[in-house]
Protein backbone atom coordinates (compact mmCIF):
# COMPACT_ATOMS: atom_id res chain seq x y z
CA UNK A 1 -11.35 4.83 14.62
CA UNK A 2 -9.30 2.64 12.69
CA UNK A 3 -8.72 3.69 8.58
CA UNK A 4 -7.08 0.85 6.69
CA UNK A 5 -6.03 1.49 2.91
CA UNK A 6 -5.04 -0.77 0.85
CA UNK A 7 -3.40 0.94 -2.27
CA UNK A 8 -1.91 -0.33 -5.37
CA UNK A 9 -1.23 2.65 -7.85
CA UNK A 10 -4.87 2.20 -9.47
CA UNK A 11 -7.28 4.96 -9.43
CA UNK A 12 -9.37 3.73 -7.21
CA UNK A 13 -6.54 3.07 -5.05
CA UNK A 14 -6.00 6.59 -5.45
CA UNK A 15 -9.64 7.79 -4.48
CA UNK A 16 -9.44 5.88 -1.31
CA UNK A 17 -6.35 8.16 -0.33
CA UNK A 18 -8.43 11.20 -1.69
CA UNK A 19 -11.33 10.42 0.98
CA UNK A 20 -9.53 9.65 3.34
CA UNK A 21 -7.84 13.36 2.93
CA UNK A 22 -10.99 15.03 2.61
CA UNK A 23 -12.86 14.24 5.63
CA UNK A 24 -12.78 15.16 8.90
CA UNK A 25 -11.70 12.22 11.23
CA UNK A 26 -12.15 11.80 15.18
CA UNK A 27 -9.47 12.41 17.36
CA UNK A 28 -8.56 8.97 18.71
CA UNK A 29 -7.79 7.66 14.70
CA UNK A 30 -5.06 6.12 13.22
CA UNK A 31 -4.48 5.29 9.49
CA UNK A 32 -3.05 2.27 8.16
CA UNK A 33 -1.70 2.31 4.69
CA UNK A 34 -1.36 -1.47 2.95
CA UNK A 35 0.60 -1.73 -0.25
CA UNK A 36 0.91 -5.53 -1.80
CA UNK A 37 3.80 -6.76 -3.70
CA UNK A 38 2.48 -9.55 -5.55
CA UNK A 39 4.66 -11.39 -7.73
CA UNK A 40 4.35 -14.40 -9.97
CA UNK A 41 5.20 -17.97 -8.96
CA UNK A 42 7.99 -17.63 -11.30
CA UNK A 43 9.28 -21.00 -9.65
CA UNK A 44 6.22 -23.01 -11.65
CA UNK A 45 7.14 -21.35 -14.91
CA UNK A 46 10.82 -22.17 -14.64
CA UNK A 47 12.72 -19.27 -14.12
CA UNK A 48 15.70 -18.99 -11.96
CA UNK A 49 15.81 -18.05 -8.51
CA UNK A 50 17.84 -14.86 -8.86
CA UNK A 51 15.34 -13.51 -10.91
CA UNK A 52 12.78 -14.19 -9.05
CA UNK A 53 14.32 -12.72 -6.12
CA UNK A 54 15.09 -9.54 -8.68
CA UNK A 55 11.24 -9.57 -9.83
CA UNK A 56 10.31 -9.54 -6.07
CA UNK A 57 12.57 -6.40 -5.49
CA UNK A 58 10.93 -4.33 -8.03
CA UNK A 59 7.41 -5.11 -7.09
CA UNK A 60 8.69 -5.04 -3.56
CA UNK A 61 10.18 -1.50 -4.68
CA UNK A 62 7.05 0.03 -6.39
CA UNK A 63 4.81 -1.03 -3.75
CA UNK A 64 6.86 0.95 -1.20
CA UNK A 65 6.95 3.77 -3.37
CA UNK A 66 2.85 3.85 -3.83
CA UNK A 67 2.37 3.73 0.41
CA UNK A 68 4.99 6.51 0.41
CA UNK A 69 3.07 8.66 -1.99
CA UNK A 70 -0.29 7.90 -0.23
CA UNK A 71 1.47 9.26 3.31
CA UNK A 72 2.53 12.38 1.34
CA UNK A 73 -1.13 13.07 0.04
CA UNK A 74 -2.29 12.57 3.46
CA UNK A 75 0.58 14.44 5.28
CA UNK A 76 -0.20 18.15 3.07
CA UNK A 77 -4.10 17.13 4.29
CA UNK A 78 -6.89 17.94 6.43
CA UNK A 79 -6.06 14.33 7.63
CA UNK A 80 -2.09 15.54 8.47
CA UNK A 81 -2.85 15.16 12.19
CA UNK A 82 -3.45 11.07 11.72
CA UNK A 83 -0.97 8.75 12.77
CA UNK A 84 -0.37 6.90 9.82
CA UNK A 85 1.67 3.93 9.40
CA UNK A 86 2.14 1.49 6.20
CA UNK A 87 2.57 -2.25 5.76
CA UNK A 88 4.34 -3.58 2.54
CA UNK A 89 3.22 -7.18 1.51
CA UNK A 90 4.52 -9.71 -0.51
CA UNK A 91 1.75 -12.11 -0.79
CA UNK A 92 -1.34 -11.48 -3.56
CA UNK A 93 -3.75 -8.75 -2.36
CA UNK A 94 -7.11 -11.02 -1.22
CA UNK A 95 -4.81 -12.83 1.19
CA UNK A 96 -3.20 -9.95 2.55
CA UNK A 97 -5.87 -7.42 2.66
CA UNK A 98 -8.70 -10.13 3.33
């Protein structure tokens, strides 16, 4: 079985890691963890390129950060035994996920 979840910090982000670490999966599943970096089109409002490029880091940054903590939650888990791998995405979430 294939478990894809997309998180983003929210709580309900959050619950989707919870259930995923509560249940009991079958032996041939994977997880895939999906965090989104989505940033403004800072280039329509104006704004120079390095900070752009520094506002992409940081969301870039934080998204990494929120896949990392969902691996830990799943890692100390009844769901430890999943291979789980994670995907960060700079794009905005309905085309990435969708």
């Amino acid at each position: 079985m294939k478990i894809l979840i997309a998180v983003d910090g929210s709580e309900c982000g959050d619950f989707a890691v919870e259930e995923v670490a509560k249940r009991p999966w079958p032996a041939d599943s994977v997880a895939r963890i999906i965090s989104v970096a989505e940033t403004l089109s800072l280039e329509e409002l104006g704004s120079p390129p390095r900070y752009r490029e520094d506002i992409e880091s940081a969301a870039r940054h934080r998204a990494q950060t929120i896949a990392e903590q969902a691996i830990a939650r799943l890692r100390e888990s009844d769901a430890r035994f999943l291979p789980i791998s994670s995907t960060v995405v700079v794009d905005s979430p309905k085309d990435a996920i969708g």
